[in-house]
C-alpha atoms as a PDB file:
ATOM      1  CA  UNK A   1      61.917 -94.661 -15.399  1.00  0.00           C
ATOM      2  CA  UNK A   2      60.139 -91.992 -17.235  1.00  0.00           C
ATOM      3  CA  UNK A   3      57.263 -94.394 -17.691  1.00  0.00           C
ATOM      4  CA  UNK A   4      57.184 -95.226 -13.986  1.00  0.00           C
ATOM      5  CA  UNK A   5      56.752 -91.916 -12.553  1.00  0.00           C
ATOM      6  CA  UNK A   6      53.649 -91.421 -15.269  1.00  0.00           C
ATOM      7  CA  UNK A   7      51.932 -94.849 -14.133  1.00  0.00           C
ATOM      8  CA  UNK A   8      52.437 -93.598 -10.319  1.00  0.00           C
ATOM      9  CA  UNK A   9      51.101 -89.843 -10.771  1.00  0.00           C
ATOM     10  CA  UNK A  10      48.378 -91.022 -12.673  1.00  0.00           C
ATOM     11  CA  UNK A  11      47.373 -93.594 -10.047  1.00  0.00           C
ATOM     12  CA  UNK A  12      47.728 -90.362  -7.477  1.00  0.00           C
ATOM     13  CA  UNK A  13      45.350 -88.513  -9.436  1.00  0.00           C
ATOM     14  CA  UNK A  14      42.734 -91.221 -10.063  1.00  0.00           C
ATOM     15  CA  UNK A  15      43.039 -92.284  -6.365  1.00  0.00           C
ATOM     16  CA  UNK A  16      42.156 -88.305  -5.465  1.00  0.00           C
ATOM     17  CA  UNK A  17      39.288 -88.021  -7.889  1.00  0.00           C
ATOM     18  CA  UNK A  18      37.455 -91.337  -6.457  1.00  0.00           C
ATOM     19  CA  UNK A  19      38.086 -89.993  -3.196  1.00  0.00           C
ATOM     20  CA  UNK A  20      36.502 -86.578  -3.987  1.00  0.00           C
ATOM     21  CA  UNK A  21      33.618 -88.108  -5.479  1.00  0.00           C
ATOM     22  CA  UNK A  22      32.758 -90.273  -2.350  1.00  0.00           C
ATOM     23  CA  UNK A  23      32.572 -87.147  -0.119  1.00  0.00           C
ATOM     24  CA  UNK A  24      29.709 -87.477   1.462  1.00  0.00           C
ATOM     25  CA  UNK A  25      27.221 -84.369   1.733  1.00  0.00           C
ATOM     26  CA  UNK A  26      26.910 -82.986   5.567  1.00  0.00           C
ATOM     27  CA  UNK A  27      22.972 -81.462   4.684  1.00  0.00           C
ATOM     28  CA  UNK A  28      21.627 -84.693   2.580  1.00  0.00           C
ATOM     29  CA  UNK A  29      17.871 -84.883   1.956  1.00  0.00           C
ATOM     30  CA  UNK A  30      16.465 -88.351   2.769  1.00  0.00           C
ATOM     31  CA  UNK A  31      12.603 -89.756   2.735  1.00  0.00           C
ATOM     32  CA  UNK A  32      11.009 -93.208   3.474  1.00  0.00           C
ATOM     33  CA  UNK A  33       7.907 -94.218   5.208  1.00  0.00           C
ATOM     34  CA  UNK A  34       7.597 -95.208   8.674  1.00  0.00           C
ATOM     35  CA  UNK A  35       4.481 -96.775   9.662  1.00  0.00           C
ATOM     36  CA  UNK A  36       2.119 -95.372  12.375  1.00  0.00           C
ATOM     37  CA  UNK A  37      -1.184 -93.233  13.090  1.00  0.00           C
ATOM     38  CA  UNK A  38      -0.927 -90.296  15.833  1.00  0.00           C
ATOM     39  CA  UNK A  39       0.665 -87.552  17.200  1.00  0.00           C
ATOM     40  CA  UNK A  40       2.300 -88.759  19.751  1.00  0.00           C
ATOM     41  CA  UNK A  41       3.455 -91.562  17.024  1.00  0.00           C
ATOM     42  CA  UNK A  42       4.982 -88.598  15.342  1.00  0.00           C
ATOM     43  CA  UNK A  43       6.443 -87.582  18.284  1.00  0.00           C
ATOM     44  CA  UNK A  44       8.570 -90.896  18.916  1.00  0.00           C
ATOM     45  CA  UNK A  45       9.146 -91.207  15.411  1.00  0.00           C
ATOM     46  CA  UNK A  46      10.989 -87.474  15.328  1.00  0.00           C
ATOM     47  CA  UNK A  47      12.753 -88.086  18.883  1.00  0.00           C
ATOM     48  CA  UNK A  48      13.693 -91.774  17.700  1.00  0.00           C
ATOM     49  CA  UNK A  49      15.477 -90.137  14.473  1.00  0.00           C
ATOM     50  CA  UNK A  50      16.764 -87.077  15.986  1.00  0.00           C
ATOM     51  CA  UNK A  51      18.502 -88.986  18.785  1.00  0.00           C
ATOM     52  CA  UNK A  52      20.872 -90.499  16.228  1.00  0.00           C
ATOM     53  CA  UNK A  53      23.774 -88.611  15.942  1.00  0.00           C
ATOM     54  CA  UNK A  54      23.678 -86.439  12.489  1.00  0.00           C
ATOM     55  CA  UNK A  55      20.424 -85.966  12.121  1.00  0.00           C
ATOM     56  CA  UNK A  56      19.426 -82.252  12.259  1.00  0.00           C
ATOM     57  CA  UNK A  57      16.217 -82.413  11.436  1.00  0.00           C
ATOM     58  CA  UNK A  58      13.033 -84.397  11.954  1.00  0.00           C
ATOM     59  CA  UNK A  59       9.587 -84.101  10.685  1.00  0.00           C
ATOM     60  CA  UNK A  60       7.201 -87.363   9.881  1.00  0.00           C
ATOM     61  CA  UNK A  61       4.195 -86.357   8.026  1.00  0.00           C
ATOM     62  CA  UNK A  62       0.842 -88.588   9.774  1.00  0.00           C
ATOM     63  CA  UNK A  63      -1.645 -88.711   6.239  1.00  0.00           C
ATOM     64  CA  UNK A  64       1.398 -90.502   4.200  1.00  0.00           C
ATOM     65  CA  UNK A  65       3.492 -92.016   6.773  1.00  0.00           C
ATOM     66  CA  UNK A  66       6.768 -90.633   5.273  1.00  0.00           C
ATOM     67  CA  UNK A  67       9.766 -88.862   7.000  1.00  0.00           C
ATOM     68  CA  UNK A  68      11.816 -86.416   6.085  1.00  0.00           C
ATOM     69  CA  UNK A  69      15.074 -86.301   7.117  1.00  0.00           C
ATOM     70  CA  UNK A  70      18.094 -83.835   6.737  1.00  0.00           C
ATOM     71  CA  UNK A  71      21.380 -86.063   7.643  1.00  0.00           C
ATOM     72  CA  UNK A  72      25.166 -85.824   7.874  1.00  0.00           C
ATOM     73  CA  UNK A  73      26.141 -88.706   5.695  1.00  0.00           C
ATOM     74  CA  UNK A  74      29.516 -88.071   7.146  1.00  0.00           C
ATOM     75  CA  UNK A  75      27.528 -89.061  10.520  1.00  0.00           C
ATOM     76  CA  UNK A  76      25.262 -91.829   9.945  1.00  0.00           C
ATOM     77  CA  UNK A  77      23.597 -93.352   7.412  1.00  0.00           C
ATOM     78  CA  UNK A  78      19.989 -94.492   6.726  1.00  0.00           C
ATOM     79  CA  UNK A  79      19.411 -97.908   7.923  1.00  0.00           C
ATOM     80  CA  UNK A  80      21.371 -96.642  11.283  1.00  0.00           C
ATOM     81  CA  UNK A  81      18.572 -94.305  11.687  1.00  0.00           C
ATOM     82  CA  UNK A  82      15.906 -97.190  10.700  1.00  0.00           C
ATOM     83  CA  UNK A  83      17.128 -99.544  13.323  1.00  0.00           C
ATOM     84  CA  UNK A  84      16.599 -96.786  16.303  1.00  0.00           C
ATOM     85  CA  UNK A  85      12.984 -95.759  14.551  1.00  0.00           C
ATOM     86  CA  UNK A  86      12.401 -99.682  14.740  1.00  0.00           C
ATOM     87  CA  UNK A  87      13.728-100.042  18.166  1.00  0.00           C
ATOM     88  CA  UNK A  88      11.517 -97.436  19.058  1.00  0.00           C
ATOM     89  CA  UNK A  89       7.996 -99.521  17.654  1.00  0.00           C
ATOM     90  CA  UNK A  90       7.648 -98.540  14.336  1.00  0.00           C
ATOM     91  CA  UNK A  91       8.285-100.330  11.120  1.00  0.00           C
ATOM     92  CA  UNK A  92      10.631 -98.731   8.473  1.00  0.00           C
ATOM     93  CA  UNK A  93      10.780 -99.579   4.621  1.00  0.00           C
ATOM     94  CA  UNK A  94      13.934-101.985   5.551  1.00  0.00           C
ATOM     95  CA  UNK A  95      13.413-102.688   9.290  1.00  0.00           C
ATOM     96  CA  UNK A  96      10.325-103.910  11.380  1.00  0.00           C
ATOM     97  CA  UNK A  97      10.092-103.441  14.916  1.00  0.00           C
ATOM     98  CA  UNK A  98      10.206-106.264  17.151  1.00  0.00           C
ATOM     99  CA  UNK A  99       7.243-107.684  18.392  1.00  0.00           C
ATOM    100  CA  UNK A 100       8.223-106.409  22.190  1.00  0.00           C
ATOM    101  CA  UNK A 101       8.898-102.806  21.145  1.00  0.00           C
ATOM    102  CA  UNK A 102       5.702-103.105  19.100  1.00  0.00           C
ATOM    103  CA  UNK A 103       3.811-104.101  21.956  1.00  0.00           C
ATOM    104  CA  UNK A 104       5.135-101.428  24.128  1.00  0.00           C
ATOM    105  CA  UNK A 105       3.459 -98.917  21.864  1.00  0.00           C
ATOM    106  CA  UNK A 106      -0.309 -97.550  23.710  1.00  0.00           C
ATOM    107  CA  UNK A 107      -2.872 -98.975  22.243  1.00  0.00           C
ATOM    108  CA  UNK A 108      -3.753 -96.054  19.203  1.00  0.00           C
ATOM    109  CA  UNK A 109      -0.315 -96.131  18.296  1.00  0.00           C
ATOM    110  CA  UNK A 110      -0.148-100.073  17.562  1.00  0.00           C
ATOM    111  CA  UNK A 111      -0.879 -99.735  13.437  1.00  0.00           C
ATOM    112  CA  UNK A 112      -1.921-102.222  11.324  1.00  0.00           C
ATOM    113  CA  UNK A 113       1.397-104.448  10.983  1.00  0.00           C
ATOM    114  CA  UNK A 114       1.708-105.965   7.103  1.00  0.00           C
END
């Protein structure tokens, strides 16, 4: 009986400390590169990302093509956010736009496509 109650508290306290450890962070730092070549590329990159809900900030940077990101992991995660940035034209590390919403970009925006 003794042995029983052992076995179940120390499945209780296992169970709590894999739970703890998957709590995700609400102000996570996240990076990857998202293809394009203006300003007003950077614009629908940011508003693409930001209209995702838990992202609180934004901010693509045009000479390397990366974004930074600071996320609620408790919110979203990061190929939710790559899917709208590729919805909105632009190719992600894991996601490429389609070939419509690529074509609906103006003319500077529409990068060289690998």
């Amino acid at each position: 009986m003794m042995k029983n109650i052992l076995v179940v508290l120390l499945l209780t306290f296992v169970g709590f400390t894999v739970q703890a450890q998957e709590m995700k962070n609400k102000n996570a730092k996240v990076e990857f590169h998202v293809s394009g070549n203006c300003e007003m590329c950077k614009k629908r990159i940011e508003k693409a990302a930001l209209g995702v809900s838990g992202v609180k900030s934004a901010d693509w940077h045009m000479d390397c093509g990366t974004l930074y990101l600071i996320v609620n992991e408790q919110k979203t995660d990061v190929p939710t956010i790559q899917k709208a940035i590729a919805k909105a034209g632009h190719d992600t590390d894991e996601f490429k736009a389609l070939k419509e919403d690529y074509d609906k970009l103006h003319t500077c925006c529409q990068y060289e496509r690998k």
